[in-house]
N, C-alpha and C. Protein backbone atom coordinates (compact mmCIF):
# COMPACT_ATOMS: atom_id res chain seq x y z
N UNK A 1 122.99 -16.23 -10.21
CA UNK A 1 123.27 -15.25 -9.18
C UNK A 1 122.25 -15.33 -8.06
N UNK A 2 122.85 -14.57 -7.22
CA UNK A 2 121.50 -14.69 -5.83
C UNK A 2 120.93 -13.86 -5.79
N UNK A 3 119.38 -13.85 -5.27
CA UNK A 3 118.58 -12.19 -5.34
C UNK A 3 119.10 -11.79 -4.09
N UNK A 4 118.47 -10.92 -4.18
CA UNK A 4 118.44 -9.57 -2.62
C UNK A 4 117.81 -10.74 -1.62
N UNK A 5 116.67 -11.52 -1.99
CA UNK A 5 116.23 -12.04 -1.01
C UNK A 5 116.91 -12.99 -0.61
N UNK A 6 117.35 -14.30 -1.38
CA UNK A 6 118.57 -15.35 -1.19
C UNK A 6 119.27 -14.73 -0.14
N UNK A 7 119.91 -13.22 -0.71
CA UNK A 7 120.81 -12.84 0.40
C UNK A 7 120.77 -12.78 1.80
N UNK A 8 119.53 -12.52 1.81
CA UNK A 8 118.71 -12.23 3.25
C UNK A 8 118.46 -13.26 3.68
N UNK A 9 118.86 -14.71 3.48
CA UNK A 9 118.37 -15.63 4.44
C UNK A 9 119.28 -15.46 5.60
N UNK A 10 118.44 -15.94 6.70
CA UNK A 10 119.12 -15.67 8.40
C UNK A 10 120.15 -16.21 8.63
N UNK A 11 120.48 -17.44 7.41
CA UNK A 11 121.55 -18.20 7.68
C UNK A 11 122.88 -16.84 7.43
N UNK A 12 122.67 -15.87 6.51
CA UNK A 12 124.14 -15.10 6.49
C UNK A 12 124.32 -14.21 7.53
N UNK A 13 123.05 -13.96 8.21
CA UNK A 13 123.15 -13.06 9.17
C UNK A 13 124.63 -13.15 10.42
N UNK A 14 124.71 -13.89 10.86
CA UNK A 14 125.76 -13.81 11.63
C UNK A 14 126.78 -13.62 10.80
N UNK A 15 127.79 -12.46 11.46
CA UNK A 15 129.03 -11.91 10.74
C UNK A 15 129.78 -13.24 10.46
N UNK A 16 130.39 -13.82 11.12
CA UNK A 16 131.34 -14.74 11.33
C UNK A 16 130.88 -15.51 10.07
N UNK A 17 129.51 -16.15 9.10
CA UNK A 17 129.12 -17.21 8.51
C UNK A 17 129.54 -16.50 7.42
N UNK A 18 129.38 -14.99 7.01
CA UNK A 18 129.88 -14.30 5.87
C UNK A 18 131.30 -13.68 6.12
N UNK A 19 131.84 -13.60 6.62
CA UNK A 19 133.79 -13.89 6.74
C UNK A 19 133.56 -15.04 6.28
N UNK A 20 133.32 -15.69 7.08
CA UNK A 20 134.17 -17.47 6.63
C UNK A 20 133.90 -17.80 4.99
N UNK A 21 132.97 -17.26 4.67
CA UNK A 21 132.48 -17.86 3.09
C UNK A 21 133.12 -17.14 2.29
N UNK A 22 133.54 -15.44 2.55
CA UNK A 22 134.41 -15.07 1.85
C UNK A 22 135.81 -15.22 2.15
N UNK A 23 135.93 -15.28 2.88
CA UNK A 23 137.73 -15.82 3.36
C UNK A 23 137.81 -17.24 2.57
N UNK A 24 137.01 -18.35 2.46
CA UNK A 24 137.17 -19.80 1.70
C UNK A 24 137.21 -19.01 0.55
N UNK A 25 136.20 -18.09 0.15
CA UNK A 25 136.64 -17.69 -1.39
C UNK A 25 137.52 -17.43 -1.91
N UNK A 26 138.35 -16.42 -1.18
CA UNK A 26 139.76 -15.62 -1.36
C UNK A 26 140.57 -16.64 -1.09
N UNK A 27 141.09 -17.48 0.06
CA UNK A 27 141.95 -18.86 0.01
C UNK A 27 141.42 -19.72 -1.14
N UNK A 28 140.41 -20.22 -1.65
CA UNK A 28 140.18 -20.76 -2.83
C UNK A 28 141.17 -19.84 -4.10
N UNK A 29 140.74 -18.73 -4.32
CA UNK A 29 141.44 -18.49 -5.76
C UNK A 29 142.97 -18.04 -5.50
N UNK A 30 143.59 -17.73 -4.46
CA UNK A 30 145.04 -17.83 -4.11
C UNK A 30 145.45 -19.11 -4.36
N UNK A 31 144.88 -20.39 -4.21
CA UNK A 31 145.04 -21.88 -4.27
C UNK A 31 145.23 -21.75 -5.89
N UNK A 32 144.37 -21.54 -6.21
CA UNK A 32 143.95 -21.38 -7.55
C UNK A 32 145.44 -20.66 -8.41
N UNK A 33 145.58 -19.49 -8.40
CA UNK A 33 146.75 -18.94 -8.93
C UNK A 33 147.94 -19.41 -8.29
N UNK A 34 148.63 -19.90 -7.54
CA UNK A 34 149.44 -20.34 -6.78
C UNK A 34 150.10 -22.04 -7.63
N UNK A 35 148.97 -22.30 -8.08
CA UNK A 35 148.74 -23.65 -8.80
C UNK A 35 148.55 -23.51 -10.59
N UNK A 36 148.47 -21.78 -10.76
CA UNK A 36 148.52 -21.49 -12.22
C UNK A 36 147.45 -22.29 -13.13
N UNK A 37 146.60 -22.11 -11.87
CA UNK A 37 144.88 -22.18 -12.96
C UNK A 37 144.58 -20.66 -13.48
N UNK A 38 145.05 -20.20 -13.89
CA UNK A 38 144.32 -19.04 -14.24
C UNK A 38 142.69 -19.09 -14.16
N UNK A 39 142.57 -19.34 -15.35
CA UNK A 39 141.09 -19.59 -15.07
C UNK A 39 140.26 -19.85 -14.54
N UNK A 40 140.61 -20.71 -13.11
CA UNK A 40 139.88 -20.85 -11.92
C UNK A 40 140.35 -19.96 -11.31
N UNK A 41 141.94 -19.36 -11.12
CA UNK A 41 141.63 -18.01 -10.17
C UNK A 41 140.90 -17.24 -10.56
N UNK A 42 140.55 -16.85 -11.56
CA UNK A 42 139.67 -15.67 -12.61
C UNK A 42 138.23 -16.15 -12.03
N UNK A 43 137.68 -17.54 -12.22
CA UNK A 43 136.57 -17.67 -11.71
C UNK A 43 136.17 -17.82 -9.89
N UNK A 44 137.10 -18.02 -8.96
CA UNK A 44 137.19 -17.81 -7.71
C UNK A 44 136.87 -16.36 -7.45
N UNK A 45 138.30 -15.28 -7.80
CA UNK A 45 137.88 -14.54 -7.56
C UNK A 45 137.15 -13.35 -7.87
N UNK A 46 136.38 -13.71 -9.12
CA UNK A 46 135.22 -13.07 -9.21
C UNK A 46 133.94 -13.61 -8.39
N UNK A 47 134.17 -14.72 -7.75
CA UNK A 47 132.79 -15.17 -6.99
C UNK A 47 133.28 -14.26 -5.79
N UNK A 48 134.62 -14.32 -5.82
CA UNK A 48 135.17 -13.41 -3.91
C UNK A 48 134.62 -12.13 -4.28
N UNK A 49 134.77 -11.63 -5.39
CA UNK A 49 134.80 -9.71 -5.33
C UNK A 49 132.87 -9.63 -4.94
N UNK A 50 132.34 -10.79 -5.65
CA UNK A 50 130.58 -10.81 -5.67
C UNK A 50 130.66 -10.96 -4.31
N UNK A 51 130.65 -11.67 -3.49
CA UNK A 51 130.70 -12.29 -1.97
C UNK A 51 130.87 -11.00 -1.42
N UNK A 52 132.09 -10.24 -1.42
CA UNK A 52 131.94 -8.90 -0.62
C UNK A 52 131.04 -8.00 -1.35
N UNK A 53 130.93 -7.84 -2.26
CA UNK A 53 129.65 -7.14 -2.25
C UNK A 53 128.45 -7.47 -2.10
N UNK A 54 128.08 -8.45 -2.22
CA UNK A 54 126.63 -8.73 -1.83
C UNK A 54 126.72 -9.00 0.02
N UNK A 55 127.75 -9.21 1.02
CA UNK A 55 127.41 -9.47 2.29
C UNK A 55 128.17 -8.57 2.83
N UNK A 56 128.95 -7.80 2.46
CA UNK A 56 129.68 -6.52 2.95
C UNK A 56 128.99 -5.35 2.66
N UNK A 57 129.33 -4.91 1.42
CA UNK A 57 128.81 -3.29 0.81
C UNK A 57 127.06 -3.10 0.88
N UNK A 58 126.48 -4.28 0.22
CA UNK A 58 124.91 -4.29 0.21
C UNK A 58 124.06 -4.93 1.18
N UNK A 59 124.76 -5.50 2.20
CA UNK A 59 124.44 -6.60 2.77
C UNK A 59 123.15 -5.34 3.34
N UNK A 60 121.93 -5.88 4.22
CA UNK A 60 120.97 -5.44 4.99
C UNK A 60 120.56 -6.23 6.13
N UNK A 61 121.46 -6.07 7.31
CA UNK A 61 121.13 -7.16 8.53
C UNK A 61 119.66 -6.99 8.76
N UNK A 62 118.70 -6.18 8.61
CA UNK A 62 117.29 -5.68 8.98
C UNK A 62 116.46 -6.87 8.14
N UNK A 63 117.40 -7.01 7.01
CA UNK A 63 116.31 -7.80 5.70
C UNK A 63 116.05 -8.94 6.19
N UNK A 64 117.44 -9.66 7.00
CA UNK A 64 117.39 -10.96 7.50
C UNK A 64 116.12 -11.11 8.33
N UNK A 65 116.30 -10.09 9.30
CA UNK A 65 115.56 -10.30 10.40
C UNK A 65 113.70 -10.32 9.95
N UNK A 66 113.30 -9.67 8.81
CA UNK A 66 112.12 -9.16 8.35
C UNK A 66 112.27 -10.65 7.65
N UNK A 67 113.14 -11.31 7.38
CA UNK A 67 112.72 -12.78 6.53
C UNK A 67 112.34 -13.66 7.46
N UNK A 68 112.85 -13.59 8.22
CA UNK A 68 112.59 -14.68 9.65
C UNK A 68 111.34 -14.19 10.22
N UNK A 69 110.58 -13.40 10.36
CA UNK A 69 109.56 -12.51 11.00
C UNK A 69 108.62 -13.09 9.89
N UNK A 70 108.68 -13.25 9.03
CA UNK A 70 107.84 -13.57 8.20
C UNK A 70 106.52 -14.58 8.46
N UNK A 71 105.22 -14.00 7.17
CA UNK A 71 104.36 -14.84 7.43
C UNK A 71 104.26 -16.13 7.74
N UNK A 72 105.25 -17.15 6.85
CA UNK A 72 105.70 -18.03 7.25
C UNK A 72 106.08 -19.17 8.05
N UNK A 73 106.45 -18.30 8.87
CA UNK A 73 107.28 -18.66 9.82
C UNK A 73 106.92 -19.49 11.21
N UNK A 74 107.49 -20.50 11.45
CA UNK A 74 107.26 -21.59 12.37
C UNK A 74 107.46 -21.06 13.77
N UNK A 75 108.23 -20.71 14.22
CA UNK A 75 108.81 -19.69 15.31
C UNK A 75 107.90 -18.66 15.95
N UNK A 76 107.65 -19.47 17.19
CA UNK A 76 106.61 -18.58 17.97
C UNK A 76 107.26 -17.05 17.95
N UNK A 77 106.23 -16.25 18.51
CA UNK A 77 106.83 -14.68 18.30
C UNK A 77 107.46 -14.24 19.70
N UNK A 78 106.81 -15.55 20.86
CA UNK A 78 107.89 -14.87 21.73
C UNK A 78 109.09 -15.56 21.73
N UNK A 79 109.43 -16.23 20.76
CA UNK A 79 111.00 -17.21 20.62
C UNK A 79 112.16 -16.34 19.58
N UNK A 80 111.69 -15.54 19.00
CA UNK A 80 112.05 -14.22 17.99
C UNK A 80 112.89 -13.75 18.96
N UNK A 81 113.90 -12.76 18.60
CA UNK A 81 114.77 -11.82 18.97
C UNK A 81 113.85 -10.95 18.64
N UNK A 82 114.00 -10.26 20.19
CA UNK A 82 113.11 -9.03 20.06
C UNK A 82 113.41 -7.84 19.42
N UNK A 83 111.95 -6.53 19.27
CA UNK A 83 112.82 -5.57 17.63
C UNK A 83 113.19 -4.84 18.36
């Protein structure tokens, strides 16, 4: 599974990158039952129901941004989106 932090990488931040990953999910296990895998629809869309909840219901756009801000981080501070 992914932590809270996984979640928070900047890469999900843009809306559009978490639609698209859950929309492939949901067209994945429709493929899936359509084709009478059960069992891969069963395992699709339990990764889809996880997907909206971890980037829909729990998601934290703030977390992203506090990961990228980070000590870390290569990215001058005036190249940052400002807070």
């Amino acid at each position: 599974m992914m932590s809270s932090k996984e979640a928070a990488h900047p890469f999900y931040r843009p809306l559009w990158v978490r639609v698209c990953l859950v929309a492939s999910l949901v067209a994945w296990s429709a493929l899936e039952w359509f084709h009478a895998a059960s069992f891969w629809g069963i395992v699709t869309a339990a990764a889809a129901v996880w997907a909206i909840w971890t980037f829909f219901v729990t998601y934290d756009p703030n977390a992203a941004k506090d990961t990228n801000a980070g000590a870390g981080s290569r990215t001058p501070k005036s190249a940052r989106e400002p807070d």
